[in-house]
PDB file of N, CA and C in Angstrom:
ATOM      1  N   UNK A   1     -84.660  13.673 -77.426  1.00  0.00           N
ATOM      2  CA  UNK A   1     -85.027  15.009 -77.779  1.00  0.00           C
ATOM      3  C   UNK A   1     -83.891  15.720 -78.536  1.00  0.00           C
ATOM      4  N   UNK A   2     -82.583  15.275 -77.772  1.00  0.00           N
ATOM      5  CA  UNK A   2     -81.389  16.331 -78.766  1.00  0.00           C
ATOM      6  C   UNK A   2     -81.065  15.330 -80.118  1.00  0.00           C
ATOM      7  N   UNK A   3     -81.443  14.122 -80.218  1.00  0.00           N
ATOM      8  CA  UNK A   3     -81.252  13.579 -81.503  1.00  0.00           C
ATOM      9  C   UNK A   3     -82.145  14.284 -82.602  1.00  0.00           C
ATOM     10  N   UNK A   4     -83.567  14.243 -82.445  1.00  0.00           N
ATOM     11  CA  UNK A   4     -84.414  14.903 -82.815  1.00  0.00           C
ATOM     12  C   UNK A   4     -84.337  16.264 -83.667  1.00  0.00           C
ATOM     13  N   UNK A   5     -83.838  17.206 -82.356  1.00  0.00           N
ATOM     14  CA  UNK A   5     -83.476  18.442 -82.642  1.00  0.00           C
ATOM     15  C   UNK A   5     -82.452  18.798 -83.807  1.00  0.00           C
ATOM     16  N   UNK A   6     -81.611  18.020 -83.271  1.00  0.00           N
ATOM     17  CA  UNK A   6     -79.957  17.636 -83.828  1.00  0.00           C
ATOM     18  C   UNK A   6     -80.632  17.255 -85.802  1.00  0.00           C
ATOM     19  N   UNK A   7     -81.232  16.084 -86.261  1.00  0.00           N
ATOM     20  CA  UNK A   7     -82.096  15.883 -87.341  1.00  0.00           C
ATOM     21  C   UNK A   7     -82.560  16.973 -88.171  1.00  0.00           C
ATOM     22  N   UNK A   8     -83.352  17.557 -87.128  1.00  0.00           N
ATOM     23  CA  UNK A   8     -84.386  18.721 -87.800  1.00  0.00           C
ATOM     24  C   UNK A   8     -83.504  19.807 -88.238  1.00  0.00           C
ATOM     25  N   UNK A   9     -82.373  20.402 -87.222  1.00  0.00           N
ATOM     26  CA  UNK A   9     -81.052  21.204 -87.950  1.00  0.00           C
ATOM     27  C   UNK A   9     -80.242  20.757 -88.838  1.00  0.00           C
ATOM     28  N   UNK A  10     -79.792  19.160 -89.076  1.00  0.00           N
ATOM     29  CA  UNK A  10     -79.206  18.713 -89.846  1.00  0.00           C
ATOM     30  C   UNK A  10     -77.890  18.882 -89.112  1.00  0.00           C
ATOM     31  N   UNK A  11     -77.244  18.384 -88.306  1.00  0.00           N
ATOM     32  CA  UNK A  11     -76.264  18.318 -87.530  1.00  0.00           C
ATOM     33  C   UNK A  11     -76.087  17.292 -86.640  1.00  0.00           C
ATOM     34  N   UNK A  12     -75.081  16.873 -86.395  1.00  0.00           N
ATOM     35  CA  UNK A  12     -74.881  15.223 -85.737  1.00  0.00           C
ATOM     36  C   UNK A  12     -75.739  15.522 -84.419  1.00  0.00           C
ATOM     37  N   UNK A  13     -75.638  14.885 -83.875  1.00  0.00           N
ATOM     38  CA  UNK A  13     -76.746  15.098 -81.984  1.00  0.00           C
ATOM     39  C   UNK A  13     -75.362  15.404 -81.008  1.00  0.00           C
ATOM     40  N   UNK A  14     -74.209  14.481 -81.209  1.00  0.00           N
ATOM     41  CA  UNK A  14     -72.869  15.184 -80.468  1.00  0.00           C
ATOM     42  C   UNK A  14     -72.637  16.268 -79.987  1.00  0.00           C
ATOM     43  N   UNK A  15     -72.687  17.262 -81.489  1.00  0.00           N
ATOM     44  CA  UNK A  15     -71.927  18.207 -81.849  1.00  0.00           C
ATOM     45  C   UNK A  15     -73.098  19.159 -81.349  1.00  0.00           C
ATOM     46  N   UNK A  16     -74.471  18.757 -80.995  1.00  0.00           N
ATOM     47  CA  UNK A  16     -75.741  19.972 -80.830  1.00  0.00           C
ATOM     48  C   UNK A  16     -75.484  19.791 -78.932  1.00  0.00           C
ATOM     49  N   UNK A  17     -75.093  18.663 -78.656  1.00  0.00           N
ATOM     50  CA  UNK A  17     -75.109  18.398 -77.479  1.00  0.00           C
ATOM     51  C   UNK A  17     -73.771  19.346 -76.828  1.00  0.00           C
ATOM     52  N   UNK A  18     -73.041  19.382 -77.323  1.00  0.00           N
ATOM     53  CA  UNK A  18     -71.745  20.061 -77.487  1.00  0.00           C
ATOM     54  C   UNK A  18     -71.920  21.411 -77.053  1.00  0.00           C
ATOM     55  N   UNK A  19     -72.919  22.224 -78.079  1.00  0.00           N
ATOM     56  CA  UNK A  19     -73.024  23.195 -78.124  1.00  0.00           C
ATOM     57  C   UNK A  19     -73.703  23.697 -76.985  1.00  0.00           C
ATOM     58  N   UNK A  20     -74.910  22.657 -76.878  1.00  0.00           N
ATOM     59  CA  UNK A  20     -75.711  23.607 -75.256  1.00  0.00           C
ATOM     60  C   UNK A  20     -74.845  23.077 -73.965  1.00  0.00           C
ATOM     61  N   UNK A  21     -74.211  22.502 -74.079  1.00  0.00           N
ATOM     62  CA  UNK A  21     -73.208  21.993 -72.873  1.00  0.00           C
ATOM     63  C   UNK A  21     -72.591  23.257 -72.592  1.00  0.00           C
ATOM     64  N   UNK A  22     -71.654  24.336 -73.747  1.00  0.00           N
ATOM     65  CA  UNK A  22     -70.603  25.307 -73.957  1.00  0.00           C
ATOM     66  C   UNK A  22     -71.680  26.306 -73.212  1.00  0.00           C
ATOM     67  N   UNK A  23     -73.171  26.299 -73.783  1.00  0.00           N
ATOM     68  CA  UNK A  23     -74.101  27.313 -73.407  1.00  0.00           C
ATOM     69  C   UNK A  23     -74.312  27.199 -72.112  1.00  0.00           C
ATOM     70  N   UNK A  24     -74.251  26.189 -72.063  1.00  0.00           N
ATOM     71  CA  UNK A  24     -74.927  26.452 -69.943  1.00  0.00           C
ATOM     72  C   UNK A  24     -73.251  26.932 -69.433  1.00  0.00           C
ATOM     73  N   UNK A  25     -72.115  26.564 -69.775  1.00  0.00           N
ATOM     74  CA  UNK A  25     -71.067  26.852 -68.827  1.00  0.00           C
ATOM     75  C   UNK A  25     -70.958  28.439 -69.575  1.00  0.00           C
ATOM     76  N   UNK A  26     -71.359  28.609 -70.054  1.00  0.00           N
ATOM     77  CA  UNK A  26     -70.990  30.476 -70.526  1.00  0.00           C
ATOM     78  C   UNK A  26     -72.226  30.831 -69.874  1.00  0.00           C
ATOM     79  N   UNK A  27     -73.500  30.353 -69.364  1.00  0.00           N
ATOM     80  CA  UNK A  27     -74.115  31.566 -68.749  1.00  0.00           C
ATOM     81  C   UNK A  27     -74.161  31.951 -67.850  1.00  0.00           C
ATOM     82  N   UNK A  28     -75.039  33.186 -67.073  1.00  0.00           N
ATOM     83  CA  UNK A  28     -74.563  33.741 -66.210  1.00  0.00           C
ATOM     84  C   UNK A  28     -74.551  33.320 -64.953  1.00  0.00           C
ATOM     85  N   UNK A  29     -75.456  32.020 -64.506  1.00  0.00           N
ATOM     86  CA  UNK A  29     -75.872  31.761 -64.041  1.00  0.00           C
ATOM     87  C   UNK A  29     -75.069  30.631 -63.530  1.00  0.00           C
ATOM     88  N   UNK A  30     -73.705  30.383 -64.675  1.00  0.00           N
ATOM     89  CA  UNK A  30     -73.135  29.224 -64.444  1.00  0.00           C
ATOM     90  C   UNK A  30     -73.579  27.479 -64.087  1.00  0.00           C
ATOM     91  N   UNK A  31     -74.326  27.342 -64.607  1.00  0.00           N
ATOM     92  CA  UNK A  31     -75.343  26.439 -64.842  1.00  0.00           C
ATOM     93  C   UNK A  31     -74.210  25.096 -64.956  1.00  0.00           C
ATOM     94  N   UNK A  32     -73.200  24.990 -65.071  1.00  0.00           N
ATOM     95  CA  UNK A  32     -72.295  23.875 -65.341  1.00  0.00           C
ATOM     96  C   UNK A  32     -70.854  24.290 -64.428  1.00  0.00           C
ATOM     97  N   UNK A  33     -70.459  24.094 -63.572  1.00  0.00           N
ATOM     98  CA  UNK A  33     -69.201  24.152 -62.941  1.00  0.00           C
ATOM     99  C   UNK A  33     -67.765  23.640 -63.244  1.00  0.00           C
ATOM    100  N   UNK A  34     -68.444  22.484 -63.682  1.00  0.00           N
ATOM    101  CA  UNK A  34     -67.679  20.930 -64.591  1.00  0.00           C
ATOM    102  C   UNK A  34     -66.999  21.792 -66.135  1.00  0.00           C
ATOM    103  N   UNK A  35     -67.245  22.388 -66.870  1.00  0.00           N
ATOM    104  CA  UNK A  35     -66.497  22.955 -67.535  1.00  0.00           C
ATOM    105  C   UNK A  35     -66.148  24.056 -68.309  1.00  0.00           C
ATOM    106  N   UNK A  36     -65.058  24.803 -68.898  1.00  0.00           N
ATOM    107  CA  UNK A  36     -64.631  26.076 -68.939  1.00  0.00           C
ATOM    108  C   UNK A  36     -65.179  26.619 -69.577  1.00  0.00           C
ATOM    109  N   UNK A  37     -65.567  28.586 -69.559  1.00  0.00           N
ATOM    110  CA  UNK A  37     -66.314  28.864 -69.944  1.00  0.00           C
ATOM    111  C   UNK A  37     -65.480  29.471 -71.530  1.00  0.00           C
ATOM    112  N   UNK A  38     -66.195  29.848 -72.591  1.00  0.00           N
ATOM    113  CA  UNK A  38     -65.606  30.182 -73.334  1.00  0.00           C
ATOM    114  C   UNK A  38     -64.244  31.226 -73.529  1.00  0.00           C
ATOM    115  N   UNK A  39     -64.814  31.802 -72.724  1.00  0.00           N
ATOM    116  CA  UNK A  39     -63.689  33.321 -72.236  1.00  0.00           C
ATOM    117  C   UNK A  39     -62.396  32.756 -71.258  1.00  0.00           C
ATOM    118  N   UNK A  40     -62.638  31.435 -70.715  1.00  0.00           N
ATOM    119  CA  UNK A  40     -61.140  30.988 -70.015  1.00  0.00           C
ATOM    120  C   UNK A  40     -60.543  29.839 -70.921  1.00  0.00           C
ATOM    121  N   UNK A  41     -61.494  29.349 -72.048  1.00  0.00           N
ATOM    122  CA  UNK A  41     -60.694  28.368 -72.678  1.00  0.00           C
ATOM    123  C   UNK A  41     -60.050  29.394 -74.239  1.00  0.00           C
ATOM    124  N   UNK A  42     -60.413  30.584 -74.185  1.00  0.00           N
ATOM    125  CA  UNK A  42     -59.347  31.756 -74.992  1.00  0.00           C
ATOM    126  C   UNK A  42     -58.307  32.264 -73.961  1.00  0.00           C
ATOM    127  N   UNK A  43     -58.274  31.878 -73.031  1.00  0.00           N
ATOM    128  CA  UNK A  43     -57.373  32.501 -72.229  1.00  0.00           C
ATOM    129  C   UNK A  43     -56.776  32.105 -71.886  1.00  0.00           C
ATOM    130  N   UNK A  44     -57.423  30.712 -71.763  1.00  0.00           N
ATOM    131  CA  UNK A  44     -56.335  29.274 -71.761  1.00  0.00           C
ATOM    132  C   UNK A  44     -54.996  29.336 -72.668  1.00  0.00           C
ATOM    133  N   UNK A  45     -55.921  29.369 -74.044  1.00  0.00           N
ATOM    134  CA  UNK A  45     -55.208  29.205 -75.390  1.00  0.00           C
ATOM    135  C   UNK A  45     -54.095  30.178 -75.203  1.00  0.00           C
ATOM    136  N   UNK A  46     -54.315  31.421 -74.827  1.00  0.00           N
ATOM    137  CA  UNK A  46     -53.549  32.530 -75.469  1.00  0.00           C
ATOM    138  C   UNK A  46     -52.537  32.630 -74.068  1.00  0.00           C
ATOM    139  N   UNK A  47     -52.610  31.748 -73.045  1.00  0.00           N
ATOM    140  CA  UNK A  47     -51.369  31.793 -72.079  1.00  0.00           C
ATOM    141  C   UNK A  47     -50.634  30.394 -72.381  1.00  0.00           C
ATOM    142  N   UNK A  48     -51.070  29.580 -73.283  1.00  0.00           N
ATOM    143  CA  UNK A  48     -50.351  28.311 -73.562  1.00  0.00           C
ATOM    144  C   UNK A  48     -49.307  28.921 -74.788  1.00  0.00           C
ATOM    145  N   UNK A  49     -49.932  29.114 -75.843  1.00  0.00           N
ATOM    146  CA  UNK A  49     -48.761  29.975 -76.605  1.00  0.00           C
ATOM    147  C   UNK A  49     -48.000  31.186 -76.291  1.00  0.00           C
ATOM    148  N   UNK A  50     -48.185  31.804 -75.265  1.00  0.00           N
ATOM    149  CA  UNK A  50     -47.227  32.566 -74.710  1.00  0.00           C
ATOM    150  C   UNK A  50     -46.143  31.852 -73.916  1.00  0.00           C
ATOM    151  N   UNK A  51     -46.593  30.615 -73.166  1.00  0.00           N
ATOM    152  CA  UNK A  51     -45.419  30.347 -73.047  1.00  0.00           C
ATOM    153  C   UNK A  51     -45.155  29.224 -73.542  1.00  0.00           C
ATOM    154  N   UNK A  52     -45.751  29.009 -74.732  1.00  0.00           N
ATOM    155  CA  UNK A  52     -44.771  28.175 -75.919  1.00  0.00           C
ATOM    156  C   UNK A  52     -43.652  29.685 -76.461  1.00  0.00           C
ATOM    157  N   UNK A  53     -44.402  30.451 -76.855  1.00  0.00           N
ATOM    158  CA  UNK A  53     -43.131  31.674 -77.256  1.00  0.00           C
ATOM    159  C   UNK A  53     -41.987  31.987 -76.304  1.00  0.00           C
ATOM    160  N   UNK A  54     -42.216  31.708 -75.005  1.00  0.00           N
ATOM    161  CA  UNK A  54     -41.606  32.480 -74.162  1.00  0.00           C
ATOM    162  C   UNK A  54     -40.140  31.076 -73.877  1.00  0.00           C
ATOM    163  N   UNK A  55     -40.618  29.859 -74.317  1.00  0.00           N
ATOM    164  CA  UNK A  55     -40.291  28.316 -73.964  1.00  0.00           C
ATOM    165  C   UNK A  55     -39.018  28.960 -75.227  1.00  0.00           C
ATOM    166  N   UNK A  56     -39.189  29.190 -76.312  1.00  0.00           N
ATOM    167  CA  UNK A  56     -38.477  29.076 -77.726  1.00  0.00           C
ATOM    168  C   UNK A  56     -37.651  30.140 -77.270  1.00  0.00           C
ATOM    169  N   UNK A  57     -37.953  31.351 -76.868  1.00  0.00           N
ATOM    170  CA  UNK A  57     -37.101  32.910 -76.797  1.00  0.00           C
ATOM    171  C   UNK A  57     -35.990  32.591 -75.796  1.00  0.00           C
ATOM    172  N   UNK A  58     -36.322  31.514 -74.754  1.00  0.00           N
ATOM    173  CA  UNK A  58     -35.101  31.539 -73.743  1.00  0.00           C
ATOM    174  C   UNK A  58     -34.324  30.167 -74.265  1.00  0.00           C
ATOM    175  N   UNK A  59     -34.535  29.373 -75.188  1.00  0.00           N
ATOM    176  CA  UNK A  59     -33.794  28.061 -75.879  1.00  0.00           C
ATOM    177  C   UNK A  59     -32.927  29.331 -76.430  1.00  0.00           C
ATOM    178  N   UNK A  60     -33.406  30.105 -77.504  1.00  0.00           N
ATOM    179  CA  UNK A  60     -32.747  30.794 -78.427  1.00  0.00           C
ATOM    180  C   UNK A  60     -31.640  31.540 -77.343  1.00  0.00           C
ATOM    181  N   UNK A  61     -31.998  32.464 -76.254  1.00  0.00           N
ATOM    182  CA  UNK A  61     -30.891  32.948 -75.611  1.00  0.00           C
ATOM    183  C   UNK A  61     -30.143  32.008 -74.846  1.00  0.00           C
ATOM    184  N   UNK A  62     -30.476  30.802 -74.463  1.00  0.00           N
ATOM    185  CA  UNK A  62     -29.203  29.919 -73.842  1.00  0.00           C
ATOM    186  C   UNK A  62     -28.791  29.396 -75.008  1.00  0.00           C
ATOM    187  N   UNK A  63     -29.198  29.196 -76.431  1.00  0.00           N
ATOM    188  CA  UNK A  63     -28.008  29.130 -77.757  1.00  0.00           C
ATOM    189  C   UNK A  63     -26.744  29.919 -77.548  1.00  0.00           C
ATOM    190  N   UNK A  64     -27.359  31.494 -77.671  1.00  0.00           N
ATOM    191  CA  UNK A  64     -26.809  32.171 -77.921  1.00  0.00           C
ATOM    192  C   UNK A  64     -25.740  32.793 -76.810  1.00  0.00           C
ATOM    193  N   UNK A  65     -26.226  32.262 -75.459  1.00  0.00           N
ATOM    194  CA  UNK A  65     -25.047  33.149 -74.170  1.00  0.00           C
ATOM    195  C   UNK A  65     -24.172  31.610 -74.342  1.00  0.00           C
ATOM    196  N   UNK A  66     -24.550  30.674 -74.602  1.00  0.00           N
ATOM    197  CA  UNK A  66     -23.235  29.450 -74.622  1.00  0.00           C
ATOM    198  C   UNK A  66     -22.413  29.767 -75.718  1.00  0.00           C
ATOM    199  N   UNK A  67     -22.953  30.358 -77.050  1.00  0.00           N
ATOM    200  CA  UNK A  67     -22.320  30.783 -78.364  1.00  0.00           C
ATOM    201  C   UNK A  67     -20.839  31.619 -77.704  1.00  0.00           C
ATOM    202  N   UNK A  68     -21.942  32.568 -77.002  1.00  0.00           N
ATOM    203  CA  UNK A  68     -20.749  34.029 -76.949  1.00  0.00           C
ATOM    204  C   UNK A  68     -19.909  33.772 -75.678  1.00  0.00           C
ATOM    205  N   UNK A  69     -20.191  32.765 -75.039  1.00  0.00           N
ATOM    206  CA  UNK A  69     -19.107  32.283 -73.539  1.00  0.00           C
ATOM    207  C   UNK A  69     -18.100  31.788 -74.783  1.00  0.00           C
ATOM    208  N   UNK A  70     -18.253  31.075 -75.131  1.00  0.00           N
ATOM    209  CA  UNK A  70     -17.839  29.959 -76.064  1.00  0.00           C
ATOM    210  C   UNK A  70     -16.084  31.121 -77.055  1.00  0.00           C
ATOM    211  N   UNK A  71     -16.770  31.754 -77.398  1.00  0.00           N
ATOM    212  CA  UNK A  71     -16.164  32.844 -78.152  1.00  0.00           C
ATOM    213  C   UNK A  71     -15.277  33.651 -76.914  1.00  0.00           C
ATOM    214  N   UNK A  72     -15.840  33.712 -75.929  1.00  0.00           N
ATOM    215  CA  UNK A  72     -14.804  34.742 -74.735  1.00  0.00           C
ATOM    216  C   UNK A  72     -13.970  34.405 -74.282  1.00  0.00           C
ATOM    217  N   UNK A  73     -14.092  33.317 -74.111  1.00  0.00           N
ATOM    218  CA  UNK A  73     -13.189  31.823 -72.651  1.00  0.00           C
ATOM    219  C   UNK A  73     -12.876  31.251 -73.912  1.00  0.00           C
ATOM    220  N   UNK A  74     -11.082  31.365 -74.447  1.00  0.00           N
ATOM    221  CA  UNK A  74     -10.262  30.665 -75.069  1.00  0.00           C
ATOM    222  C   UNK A  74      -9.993  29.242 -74.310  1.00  0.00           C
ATOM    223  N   UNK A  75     -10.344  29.413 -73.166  1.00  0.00           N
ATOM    224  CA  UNK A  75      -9.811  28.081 -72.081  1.00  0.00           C
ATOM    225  C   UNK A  75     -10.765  27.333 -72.304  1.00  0.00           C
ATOM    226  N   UNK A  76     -11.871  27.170 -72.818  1.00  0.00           N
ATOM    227  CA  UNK A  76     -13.110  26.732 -72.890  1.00  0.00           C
ATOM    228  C   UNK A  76     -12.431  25.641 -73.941  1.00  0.00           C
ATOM    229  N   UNK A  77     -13.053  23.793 -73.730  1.00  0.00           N
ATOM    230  CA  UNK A  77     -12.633  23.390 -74.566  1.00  0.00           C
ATOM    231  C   UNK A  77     -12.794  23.198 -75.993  1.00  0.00           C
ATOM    232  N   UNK A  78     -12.606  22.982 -77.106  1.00  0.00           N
ATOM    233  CA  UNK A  78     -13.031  22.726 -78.074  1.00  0.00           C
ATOM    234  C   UNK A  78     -14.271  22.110 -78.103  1.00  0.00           C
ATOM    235  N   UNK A  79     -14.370  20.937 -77.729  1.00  0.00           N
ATOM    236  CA  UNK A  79     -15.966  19.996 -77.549  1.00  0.00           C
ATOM    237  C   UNK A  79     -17.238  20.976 -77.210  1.00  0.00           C
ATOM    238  N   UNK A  80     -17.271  21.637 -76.314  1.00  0.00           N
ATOM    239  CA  UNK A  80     -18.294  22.331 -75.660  1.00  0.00           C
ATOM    240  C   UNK A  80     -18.413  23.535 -76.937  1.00  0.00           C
ATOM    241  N   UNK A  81     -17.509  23.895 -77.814  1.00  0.00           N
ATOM    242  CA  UNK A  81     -17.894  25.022 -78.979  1.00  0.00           C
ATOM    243  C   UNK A  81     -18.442  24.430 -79.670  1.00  0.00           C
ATOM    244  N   UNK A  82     -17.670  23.123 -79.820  1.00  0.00           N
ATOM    245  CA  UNK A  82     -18.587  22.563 -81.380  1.00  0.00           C
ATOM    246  C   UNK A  82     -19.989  22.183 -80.893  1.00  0.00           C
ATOM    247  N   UNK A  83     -20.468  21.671 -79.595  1.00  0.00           N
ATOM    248  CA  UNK A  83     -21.936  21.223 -79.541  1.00  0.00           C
ATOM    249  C   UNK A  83     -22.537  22.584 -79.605  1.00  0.00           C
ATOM    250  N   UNK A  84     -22.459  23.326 -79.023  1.00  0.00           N
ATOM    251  CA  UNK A  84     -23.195  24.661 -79.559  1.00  0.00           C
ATOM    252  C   UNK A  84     -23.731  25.013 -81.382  1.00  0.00           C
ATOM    253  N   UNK A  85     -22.701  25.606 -81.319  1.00  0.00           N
ATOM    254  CA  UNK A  85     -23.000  25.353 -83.231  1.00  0.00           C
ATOM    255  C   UNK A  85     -23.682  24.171 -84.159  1.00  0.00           C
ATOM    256  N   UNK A  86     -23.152  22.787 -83.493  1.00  0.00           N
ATOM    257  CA  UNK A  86     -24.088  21.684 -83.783  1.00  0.00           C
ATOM    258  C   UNK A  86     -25.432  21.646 -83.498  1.00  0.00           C
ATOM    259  N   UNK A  87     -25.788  22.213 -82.544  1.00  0.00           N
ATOM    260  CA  UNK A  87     -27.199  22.714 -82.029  1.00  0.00           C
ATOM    261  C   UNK A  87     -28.002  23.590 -82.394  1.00  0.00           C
ATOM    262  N   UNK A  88     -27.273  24.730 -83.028  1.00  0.00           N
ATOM    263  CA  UNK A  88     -27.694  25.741 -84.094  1.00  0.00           C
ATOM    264  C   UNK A  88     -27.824  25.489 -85.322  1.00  0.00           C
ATOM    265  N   UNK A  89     -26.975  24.523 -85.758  1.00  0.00           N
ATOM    266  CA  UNK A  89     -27.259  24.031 -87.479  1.00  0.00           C
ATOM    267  C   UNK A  89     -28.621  23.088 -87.056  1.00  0.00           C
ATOM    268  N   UNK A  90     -28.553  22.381 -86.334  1.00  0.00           N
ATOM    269  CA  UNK A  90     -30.191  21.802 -86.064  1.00  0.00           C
ATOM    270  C   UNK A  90     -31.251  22.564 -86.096  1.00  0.00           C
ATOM    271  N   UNK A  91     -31.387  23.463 -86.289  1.00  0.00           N
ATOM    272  CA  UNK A  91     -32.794  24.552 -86.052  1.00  0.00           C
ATOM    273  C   UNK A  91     -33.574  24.460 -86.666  1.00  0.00           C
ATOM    274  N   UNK A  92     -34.988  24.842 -86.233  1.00  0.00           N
ATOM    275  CA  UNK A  92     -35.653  24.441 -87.462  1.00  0.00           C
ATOM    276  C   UNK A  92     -35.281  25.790 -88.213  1.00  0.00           C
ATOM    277  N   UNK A  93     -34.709  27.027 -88.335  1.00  0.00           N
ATOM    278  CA  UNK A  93     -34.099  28.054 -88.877  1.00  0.00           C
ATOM    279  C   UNK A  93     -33.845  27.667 -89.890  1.00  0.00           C
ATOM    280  N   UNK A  94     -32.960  26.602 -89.836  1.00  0.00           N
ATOM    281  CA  UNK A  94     -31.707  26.133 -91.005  1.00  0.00           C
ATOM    282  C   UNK A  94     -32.823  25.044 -91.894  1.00  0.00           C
ATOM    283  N   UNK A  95     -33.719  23.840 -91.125  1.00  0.00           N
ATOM    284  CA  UNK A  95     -34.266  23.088 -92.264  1.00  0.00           C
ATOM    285  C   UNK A  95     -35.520  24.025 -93.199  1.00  0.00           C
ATOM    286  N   UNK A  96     -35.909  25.307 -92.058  1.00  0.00           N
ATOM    287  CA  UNK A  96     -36.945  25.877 -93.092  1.00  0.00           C
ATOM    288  C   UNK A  96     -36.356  26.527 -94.343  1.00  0.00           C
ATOM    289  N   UNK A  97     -35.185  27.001 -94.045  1.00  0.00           N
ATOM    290  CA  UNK A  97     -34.455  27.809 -94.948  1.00  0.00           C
ATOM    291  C   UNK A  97     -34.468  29.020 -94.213  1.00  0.00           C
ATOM    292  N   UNK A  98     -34.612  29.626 -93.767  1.00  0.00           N
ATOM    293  CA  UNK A  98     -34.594  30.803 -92.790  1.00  0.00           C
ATOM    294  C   UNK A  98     -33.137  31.565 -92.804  1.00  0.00           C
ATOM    295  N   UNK A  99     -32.409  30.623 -92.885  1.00  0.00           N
ATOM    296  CA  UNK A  99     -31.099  31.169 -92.872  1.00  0.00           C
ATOM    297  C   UNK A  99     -30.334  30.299 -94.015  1.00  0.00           C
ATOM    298  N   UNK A 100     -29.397  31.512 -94.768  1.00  0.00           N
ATOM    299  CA  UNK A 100     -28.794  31.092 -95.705  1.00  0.00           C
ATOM    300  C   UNK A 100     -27.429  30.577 -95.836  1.00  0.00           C
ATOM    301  N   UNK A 101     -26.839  31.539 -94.602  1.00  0.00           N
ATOM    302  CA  UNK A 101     -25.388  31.154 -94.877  1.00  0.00           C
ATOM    303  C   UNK A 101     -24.886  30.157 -93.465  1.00  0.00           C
ATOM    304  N   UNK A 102     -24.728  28.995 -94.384  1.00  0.00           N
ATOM    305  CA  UNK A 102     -24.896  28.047 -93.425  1.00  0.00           C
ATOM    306  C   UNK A 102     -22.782  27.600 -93.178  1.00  0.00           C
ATOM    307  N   UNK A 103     -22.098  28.530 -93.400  1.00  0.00           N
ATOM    308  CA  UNK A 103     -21.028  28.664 -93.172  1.00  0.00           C
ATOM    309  C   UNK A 103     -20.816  29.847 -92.238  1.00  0.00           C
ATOM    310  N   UNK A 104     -22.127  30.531 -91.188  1.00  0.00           N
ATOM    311  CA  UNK A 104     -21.705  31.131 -90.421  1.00  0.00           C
ATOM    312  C   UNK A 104     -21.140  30.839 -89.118  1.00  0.00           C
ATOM    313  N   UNK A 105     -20.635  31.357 -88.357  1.00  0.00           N
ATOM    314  CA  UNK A 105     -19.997  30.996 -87.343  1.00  0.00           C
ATOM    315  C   UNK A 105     -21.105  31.458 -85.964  1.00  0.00           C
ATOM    316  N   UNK A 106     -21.889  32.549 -86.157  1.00  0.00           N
ATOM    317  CA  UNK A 106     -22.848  32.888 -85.376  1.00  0.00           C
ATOM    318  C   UNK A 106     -23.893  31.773 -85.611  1.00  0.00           C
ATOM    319  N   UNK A 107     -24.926  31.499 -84.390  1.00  0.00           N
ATOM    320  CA  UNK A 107     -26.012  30.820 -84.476  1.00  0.00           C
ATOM    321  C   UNK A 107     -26.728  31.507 -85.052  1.00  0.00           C
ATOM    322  N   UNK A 108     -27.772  30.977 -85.892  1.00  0.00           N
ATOM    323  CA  UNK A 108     -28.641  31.314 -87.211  1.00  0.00           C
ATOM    324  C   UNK A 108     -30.318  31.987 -86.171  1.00  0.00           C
ATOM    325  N   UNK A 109     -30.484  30.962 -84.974  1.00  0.00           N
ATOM    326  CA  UNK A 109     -31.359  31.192 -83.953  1.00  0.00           C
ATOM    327  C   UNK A 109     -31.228  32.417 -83.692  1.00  0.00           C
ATOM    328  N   UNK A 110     -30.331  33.456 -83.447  1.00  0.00           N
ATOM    329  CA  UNK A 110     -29.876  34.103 -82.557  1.00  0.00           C
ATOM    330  C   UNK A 110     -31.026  35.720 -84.009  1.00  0.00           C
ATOM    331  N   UNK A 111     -30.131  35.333 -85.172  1.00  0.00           N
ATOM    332  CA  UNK A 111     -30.463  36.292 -86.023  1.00  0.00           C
ATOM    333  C   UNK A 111     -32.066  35.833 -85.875  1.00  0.00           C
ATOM    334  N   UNK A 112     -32.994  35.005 -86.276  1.00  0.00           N
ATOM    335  CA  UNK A 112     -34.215  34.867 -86.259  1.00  0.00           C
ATOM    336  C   UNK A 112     -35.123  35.018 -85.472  1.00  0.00           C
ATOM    337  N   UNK A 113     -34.399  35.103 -84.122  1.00  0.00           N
ATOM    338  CA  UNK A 113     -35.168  35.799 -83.003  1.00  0.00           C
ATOM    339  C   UNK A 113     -35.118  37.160 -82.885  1.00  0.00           C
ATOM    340  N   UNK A 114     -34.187  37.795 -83.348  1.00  0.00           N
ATOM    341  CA  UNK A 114     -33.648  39.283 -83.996  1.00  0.00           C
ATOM    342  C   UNK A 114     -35.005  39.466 -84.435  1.00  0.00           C
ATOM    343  N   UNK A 115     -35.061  38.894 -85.614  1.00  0.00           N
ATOM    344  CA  UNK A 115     -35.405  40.136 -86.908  1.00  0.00           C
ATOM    345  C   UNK A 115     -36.620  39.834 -86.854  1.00  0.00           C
ATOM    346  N   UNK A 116     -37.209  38.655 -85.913  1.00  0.00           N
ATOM    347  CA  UNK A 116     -38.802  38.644 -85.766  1.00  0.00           C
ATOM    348  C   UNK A 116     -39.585  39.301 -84.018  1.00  0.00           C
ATOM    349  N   UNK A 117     -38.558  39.772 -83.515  1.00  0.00           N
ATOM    350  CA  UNK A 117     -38.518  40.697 -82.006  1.00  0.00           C
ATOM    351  C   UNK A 117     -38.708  42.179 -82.867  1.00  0.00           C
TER     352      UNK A 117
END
């Protein structure tokens, strides 16, 4: 019957099957238990990239509080400054071009989380 249907709309039978599957778990009646309804798989989405954003904002501030320890504590050894900064010229900051002056001494992360906050 959904091949049929699927034909007569001109649409694979999958993709029609797909669709009334989404329909029974969005109605009210909850007609499907087995899977999410449209309104939790946007809500899904929009708490997965929050904390993809939230994953990037605290990389960028442990760049940047090792940067500025780094800079405070003269006792601090050399090795532990340079991996910092080595870690900041890695950014994707620096391969997008994002940042220009690639003879700075500040992490480039630090400004790009700036000026897009």
């Amino acid at each position: 019957m959904i091949r049929r249907m699927a034909e007569e709309l001109g649409v694979h039978h999958e993709a029609l099957r797909n669709w009334i599957r989404q329909a029974e778990a969005d109605a009210d009646a909850g007609e499907r238990d087995d899977l999410l309804t449209t309104e939790e798989k946007n809500e899904l989405a929009q708490l997965r990239r929050e904390v993809r954003d939230l994953r990037r904002a605290n990389e960028v501030l442990r760049t940047a509080s090792a940067f500025f320890a780094a800079q405070l504590d003269p006792t601090r050894p050399r090795s532990e400054r340079s991996s910092t900064s080595t870690r900041a010229w890695g950014s994707s900051a620096h391969r997008t071009g994002a940042c220009s002056a690639r003879t700075s001494t500040i992490p480039c992360q630090v400004f790009v989380f700036s000026a897009a906050g």
